[in-house]
N, C-alpha and C. Protein backbone atom coordinates (compact mmCIF):
# COMPACT_ATOMS: atom_id res chain seq x y z
N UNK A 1 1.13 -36.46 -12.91
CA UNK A 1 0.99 -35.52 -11.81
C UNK A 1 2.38 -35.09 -11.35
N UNK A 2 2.36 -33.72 -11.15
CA UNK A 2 3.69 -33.55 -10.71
C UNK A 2 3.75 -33.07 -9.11
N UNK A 3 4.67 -32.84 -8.30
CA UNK A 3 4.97 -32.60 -7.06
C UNK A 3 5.48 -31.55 -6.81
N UNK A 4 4.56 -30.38 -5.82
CA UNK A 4 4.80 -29.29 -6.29
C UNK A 4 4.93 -28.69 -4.07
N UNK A 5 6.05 -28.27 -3.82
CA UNK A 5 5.51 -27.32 -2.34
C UNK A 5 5.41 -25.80 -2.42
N UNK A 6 4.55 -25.66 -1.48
CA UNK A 6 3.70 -24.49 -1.00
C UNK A 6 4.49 -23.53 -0.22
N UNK A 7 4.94 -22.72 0.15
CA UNK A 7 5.25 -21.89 1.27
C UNK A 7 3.94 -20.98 1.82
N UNK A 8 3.28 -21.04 3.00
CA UNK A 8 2.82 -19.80 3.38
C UNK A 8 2.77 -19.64 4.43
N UNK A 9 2.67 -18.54 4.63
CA UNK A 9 2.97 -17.68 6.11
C UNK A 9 1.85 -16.04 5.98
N UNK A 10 1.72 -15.89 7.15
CA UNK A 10 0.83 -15.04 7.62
C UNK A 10 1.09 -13.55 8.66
N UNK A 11 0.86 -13.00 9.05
CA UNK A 11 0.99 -12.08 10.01
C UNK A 11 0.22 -11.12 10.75
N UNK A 12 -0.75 -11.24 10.07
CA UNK A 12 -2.21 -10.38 10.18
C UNK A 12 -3.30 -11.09 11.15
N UNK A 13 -3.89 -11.04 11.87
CA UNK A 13 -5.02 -11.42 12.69
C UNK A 13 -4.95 -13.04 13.19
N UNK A 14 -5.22 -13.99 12.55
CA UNK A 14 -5.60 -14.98 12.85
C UNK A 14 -4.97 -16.08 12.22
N UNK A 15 -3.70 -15.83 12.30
CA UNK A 15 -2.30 -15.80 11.66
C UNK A 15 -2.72 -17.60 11.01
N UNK A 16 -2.58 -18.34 12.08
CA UNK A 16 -2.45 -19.82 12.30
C UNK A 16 -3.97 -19.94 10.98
N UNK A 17 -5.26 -19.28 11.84
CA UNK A 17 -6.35 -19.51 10.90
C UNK A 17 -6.26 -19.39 9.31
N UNK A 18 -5.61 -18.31 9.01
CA UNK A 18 -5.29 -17.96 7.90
C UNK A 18 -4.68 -19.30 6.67
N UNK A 19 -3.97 -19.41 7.45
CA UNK A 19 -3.41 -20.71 6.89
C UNK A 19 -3.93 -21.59 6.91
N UNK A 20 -4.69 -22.21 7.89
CA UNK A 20 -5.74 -23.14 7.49
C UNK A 20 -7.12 -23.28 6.60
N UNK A 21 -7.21 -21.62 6.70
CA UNK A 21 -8.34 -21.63 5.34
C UNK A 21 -7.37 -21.72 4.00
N UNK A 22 -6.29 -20.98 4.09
CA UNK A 22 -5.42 -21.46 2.53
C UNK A 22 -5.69 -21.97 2.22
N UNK A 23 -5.02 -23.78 3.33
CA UNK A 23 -4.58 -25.09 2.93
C UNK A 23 -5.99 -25.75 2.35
N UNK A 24 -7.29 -25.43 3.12
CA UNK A 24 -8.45 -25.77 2.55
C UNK A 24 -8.90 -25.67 1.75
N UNK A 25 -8.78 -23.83 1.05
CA UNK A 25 -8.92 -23.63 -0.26
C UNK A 25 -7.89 -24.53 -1.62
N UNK A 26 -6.89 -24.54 -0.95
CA UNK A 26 -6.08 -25.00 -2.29
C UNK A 26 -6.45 -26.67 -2.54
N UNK A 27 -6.56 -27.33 -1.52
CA UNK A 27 -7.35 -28.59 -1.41
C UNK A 27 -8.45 -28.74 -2.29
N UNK A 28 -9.21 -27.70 -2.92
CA UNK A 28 -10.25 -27.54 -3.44
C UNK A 28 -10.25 -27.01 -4.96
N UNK A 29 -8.95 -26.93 -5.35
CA UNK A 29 -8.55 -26.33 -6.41
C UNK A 29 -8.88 -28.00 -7.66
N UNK A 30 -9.23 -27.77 -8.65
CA UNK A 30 -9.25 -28.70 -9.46
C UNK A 30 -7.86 -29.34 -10.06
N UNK A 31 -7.45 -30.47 -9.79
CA UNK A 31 -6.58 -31.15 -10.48
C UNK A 31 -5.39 -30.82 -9.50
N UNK A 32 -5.76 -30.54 -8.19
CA UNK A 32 -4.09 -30.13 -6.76
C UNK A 32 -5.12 -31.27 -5.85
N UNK A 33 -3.95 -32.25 -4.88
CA UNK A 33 -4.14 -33.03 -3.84
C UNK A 33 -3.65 -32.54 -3.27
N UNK A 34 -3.89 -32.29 -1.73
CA UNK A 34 -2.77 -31.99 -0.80
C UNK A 34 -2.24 -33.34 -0.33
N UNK A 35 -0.52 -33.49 -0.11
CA UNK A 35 -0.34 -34.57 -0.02
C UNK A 35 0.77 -34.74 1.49
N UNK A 36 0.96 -33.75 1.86
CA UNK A 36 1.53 -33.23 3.09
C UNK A 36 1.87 -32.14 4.00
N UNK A 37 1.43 -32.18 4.92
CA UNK A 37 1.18 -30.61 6.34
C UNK A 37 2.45 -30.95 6.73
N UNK A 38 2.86 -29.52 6.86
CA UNK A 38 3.91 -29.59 7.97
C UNK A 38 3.41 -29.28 8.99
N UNK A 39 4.10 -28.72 10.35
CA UNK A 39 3.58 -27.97 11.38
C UNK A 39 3.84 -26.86 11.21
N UNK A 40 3.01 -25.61 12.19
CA UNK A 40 3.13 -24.66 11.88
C UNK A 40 4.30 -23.79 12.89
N UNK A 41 5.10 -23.02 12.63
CA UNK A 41 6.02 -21.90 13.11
C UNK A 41 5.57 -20.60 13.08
N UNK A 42 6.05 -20.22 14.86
CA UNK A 42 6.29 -19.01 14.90
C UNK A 42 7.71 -18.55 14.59
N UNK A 43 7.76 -17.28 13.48
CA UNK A 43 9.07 -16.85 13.08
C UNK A 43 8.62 -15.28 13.24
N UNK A 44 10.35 -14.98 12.96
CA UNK A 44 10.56 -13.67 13.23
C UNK A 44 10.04 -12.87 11.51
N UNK A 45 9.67 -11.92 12.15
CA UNK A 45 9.72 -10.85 10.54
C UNK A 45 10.97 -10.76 9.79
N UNK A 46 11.05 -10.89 8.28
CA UNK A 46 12.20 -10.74 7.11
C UNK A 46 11.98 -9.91 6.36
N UNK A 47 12.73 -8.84 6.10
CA UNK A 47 12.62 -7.85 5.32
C UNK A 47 13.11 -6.36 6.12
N UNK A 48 12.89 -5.72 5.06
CA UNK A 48 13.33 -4.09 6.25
C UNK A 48 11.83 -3.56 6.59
N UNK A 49 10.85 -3.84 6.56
CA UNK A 49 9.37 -3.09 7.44
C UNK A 49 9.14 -3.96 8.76
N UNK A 50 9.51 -3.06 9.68
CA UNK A 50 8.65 -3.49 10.89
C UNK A 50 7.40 -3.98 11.11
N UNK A 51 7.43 -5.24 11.51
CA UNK A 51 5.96 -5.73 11.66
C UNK A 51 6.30 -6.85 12.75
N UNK A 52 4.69 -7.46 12.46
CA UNK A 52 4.34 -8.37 13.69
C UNK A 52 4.76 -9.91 13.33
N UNK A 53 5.30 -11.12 14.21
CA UNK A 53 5.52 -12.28 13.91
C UNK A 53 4.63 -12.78 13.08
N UNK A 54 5.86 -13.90 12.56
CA UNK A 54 4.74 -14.52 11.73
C UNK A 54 4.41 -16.05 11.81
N UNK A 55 3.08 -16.84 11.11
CA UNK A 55 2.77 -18.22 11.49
C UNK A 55 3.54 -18.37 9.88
N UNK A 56 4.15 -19.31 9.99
CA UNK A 56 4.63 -20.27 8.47
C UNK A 56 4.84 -21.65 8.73
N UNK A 57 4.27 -21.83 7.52
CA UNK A 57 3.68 -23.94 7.18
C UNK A 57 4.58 -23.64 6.14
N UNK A 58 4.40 -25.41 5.67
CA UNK A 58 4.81 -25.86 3.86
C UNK A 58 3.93 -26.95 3.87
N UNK A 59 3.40 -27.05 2.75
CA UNK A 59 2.48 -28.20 2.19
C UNK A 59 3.41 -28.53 0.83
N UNK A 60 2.79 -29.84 0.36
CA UNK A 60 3.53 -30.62 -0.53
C UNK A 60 1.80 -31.07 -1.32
N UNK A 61 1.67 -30.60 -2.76
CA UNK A 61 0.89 -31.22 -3.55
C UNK A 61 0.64 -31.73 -4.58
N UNK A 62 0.21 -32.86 -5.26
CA UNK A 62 0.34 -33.07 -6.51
C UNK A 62 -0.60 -32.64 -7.31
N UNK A 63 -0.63 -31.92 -8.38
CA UNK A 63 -0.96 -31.64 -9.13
C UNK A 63 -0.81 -32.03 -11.06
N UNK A 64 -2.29 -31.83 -11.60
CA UNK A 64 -1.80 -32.05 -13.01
C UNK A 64 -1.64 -30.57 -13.08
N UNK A 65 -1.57 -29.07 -13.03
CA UNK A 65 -1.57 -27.62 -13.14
C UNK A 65 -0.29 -27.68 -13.38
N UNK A 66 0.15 -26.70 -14.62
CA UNK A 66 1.44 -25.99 -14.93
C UNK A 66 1.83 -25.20 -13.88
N UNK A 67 3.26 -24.97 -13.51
CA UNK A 67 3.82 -23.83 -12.75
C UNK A 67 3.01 -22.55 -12.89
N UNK A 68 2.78 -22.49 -14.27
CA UNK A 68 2.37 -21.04 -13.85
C UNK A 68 0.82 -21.15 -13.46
N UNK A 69 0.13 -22.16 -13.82
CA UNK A 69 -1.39 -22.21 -13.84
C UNK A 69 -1.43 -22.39 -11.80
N UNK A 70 -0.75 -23.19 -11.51
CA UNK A 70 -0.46 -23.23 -9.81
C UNK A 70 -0.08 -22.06 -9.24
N UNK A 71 0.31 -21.14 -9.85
CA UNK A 71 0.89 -19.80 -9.31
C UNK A 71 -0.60 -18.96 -9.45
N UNK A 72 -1.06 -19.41 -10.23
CA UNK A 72 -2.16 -17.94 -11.07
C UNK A 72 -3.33 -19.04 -9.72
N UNK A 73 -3.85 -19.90 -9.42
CA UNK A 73 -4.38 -20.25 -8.71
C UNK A 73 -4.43 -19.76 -7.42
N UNK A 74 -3.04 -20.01 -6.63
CA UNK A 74 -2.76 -19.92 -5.31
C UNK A 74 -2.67 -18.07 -4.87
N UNK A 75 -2.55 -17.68 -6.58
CA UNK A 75 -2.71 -15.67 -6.10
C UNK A 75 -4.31 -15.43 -6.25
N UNK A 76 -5.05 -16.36 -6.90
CA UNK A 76 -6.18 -15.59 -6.67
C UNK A 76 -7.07 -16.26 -5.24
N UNK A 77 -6.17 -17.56 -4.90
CA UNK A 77 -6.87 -17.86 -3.27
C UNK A 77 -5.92 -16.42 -2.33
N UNK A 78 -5.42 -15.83 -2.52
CA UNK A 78 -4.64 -14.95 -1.37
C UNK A 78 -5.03 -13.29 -1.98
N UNK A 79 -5.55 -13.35 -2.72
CA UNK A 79 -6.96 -12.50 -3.37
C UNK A 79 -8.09 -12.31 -2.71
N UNK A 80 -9.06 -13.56 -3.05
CA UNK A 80 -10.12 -13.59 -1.94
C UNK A 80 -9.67 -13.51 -0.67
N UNK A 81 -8.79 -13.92 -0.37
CA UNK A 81 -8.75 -14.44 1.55
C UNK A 81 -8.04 -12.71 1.99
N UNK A 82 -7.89 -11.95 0.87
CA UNK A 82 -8.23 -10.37 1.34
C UNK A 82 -6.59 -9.59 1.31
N UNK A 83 -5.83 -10.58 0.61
CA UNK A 83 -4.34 -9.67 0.47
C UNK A 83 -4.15 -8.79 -0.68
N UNK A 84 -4.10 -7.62 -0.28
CA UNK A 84 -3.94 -6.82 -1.03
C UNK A 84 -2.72 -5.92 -1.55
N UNK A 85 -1.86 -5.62 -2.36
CA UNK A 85 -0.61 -5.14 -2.93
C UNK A 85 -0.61 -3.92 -1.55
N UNK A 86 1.10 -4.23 -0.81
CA UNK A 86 1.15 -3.50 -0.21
C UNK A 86 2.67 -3.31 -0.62
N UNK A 87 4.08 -2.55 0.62
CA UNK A 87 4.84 -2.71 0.32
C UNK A 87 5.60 -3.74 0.49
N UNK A 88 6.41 -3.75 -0.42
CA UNK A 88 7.06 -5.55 -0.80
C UNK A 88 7.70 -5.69 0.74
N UNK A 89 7.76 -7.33 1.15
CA UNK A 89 8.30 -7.68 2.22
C UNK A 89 6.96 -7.51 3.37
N UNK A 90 6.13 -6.29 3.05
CA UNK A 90 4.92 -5.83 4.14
C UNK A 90 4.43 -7.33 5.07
N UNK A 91 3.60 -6.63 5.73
CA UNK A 91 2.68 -7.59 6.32
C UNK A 91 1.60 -8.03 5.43
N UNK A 92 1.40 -8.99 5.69
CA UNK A 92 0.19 -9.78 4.79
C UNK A 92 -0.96 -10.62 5.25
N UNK A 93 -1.90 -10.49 5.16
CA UNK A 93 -3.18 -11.56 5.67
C UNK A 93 -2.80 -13.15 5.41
N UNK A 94 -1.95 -13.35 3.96
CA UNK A 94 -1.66 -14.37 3.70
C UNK A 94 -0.62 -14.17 2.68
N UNK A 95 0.05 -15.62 2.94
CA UNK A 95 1.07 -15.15 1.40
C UNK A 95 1.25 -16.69 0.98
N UNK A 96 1.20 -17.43 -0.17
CA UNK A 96 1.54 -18.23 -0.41
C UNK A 96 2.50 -18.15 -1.88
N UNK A 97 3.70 -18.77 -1.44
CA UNK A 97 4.28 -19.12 -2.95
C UNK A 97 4.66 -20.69 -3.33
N UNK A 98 4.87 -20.86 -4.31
CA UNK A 98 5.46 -21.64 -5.49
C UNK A 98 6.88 -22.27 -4.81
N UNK A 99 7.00 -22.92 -3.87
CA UNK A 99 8.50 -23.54 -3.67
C UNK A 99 9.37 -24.04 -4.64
N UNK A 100 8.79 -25.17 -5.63
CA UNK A 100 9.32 -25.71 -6.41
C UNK A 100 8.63 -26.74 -7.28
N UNK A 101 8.07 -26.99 -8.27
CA UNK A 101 7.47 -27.90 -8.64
C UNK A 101 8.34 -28.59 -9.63
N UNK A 102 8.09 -30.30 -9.30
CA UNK A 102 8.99 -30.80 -9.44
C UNK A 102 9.95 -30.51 -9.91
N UNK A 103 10.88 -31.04 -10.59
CA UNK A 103 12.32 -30.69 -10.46
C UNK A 103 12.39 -29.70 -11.93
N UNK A 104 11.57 -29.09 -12.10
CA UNK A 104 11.86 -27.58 -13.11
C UNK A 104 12.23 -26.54 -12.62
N UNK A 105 13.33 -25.92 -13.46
CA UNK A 105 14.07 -24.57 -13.35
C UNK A 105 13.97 -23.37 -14.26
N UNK A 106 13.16 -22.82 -13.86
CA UNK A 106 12.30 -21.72 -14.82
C UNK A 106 12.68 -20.19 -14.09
N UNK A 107 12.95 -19.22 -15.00
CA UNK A 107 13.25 -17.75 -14.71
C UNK A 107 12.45 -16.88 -15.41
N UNK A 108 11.32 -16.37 -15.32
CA UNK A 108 10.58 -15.56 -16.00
C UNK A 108 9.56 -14.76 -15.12
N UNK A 109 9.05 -13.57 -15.42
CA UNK A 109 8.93 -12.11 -14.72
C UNK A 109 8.12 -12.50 -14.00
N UNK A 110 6.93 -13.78 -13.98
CA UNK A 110 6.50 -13.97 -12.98
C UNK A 110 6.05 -15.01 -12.16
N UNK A 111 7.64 -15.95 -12.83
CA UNK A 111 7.95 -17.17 -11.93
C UNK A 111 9.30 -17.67 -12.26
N UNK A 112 10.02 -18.12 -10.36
CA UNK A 112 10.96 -18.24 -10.77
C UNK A 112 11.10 -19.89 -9.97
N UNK A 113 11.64 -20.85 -10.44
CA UNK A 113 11.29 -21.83 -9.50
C UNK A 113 12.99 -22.54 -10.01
N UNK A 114 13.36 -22.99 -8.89
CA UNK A 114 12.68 -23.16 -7.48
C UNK A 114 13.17 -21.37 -7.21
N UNK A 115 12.26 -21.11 -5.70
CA UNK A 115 11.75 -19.92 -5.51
C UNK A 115 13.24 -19.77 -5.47
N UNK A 116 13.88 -18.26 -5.56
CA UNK A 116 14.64 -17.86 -5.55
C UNK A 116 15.10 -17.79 -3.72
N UNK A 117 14.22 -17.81 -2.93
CA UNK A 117 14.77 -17.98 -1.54
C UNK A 117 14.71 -19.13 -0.46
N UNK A 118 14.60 -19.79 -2.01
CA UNK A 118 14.22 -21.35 -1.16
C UNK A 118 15.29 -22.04 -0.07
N UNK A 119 16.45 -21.57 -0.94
CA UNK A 119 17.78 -22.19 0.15
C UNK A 119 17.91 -21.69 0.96
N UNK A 120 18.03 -20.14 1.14
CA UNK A 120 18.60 -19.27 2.03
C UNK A 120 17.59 -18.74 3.48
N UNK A 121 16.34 -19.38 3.03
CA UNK A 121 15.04 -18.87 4.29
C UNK A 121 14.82 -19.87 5.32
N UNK A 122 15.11 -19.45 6.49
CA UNK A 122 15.26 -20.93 7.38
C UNK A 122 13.48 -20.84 7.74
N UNK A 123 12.72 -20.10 7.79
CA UNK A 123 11.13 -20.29 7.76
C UNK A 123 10.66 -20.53 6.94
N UNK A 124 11.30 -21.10 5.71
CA UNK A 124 11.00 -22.01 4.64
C UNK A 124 11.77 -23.36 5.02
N UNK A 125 12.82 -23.43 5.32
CA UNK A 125 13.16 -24.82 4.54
C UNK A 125 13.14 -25.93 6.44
N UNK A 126 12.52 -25.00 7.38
CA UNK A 126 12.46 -25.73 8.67
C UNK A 126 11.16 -26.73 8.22
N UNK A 127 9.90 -25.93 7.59
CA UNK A 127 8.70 -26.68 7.54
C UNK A 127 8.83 -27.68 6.66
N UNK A 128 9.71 -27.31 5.54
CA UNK A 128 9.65 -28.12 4.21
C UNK A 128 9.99 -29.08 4.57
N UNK A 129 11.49 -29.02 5.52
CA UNK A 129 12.06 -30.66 5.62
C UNK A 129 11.08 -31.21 6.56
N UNK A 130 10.93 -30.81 7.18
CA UNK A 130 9.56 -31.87 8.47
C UNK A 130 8.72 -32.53 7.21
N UNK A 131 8.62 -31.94 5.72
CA UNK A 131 7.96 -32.79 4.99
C UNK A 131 8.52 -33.51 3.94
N UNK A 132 9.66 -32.65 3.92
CA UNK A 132 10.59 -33.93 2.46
C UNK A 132 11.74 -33.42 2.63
N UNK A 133 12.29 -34.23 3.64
CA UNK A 133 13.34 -33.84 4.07
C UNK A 133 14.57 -34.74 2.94
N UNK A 134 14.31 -35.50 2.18
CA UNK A 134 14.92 -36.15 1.09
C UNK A 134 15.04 -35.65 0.40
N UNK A 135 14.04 -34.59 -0.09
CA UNK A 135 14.13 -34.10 -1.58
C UNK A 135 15.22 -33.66 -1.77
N UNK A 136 15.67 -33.40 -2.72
CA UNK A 136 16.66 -32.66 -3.67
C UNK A 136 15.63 -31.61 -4.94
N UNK A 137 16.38 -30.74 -4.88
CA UNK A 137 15.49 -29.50 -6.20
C UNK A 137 16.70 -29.06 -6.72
N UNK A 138 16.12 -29.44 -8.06
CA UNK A 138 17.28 -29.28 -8.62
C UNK A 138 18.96 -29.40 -8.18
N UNK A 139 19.50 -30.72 -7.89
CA UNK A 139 20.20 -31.19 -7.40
C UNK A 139 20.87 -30.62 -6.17
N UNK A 140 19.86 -29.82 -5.92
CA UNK A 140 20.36 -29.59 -3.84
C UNK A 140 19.96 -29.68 -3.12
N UNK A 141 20.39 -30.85 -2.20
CA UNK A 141 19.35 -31.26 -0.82
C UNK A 141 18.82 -30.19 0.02
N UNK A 142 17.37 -30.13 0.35
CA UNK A 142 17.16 -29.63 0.88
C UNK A 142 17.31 -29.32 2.31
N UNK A 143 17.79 -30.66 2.86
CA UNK A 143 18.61 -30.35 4.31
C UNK A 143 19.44 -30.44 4.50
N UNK A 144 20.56 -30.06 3.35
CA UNK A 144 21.59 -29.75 3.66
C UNK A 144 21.82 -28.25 3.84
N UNK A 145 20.69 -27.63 3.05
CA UNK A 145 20.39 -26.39 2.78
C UNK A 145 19.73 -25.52 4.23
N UNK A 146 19.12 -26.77 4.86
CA UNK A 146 18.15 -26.41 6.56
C UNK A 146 19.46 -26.34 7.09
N UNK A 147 20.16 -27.21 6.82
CA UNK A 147 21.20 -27.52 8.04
C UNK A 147 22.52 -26.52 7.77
N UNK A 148 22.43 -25.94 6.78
CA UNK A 148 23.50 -24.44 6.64
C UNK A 148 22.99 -23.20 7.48
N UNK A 149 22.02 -23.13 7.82
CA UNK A 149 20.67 -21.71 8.47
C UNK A 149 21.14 -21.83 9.92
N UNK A 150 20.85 -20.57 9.95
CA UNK A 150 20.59 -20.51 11.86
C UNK A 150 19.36 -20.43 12.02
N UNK A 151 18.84 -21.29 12.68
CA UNK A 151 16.99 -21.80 12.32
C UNK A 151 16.31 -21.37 14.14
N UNK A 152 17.59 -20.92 14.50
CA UNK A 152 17.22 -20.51 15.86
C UNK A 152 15.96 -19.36 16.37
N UNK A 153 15.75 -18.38 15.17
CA UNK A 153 14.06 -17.83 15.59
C UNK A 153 13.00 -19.01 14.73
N UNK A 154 13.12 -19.88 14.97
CA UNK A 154 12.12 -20.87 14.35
C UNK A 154 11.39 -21.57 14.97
N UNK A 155 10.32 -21.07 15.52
CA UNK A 155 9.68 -22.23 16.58
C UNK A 155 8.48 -22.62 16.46
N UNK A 156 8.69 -24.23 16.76
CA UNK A 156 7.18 -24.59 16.54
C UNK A 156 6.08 -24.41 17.55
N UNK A 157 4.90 -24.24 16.91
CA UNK A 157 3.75 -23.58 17.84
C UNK A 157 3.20 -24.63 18.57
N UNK A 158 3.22 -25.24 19.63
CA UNK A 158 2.78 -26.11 20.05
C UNK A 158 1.70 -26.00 20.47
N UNK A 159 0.44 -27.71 20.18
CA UNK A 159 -0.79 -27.57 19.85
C UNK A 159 -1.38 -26.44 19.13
N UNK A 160 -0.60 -26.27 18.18
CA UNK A 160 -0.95 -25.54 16.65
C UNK A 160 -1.00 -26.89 15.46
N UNK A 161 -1.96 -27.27 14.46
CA UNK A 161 -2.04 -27.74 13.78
C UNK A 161 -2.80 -27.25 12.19
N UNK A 162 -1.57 -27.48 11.27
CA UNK A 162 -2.22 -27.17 9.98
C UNK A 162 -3.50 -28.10 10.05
């Protein structure tokens, strides 16, 4: 089994909900455990389209699924749950990606792991460390990587629970 985290985040309606049906669906995926919730954050919008805040978690799961078979999974749960190709960066009902599964370094058109914005996104790597704050990916700590960010629009939603 390998050890694989989640990024997702939301912006659309029922932001927090959204994410909790994810985490449920992917729970349900054959051969993925969920093996750790973070809490959930309110963050600011990233990208150049104006939009509305957003809720973002990280989960941590083990899986027997290949990178890409975990990728082709987690797009067709953000499929059903109603996301549809908009413009890149857009708002989304849901978005989940591929953080890093275990310690493989893969570049190909439609996976790149670890994610290419894994270091540099402080609404990624705030939730991640609340869950593995030890890890290393591919030999770079991940909180050393939190602790380079200005994590200051990062806040946790209190009595919000994945």
């Amino acid at each position: 089994m390998a050890e694989a985290a989640l990024g997702l985040g939301s912006n659309l309606g029922d932001k927090a909900g959204h994410l909790r049906e994810a985490v449920r669906r992917i729970g349900t995926l054959p051969s993925v455990r969920v093996v750790a919730r973070s809490s959930l954050y309110r963050t600011e919008p990233w990208g150049p389209v104006v939009q509305d805040w957003f809720v973002n978690a990280c989960i941590l799961v083990e899986t027997a699924l290949s990178p890409r078979d975990l990728l082709a999974a987690v797009k067709a749960i953000e499929g059903a749950m109603g996301r549809t190709p908009t413009v890149r960066w857009g708002p989304r009902v849901i978005d989940i990606d591929v953080l890093y599964w275990d310690d493989v370094a893969m570049n190909e058109a439609s996976l790149t792991l670890p994610h290419p914005g894994l270091f540099e996104r402080p609404f990624v790597l705030v939730p991640l460390c609340e869950i593995a704050a030890e890890r290393t990916v591919t030999g770079r700590s991940l909180m050393n990587a939190r602790n380079a960010q200005d994590i200051a629009q990062v806040h946790l939603l209190h009595g919000e629970t994945l």
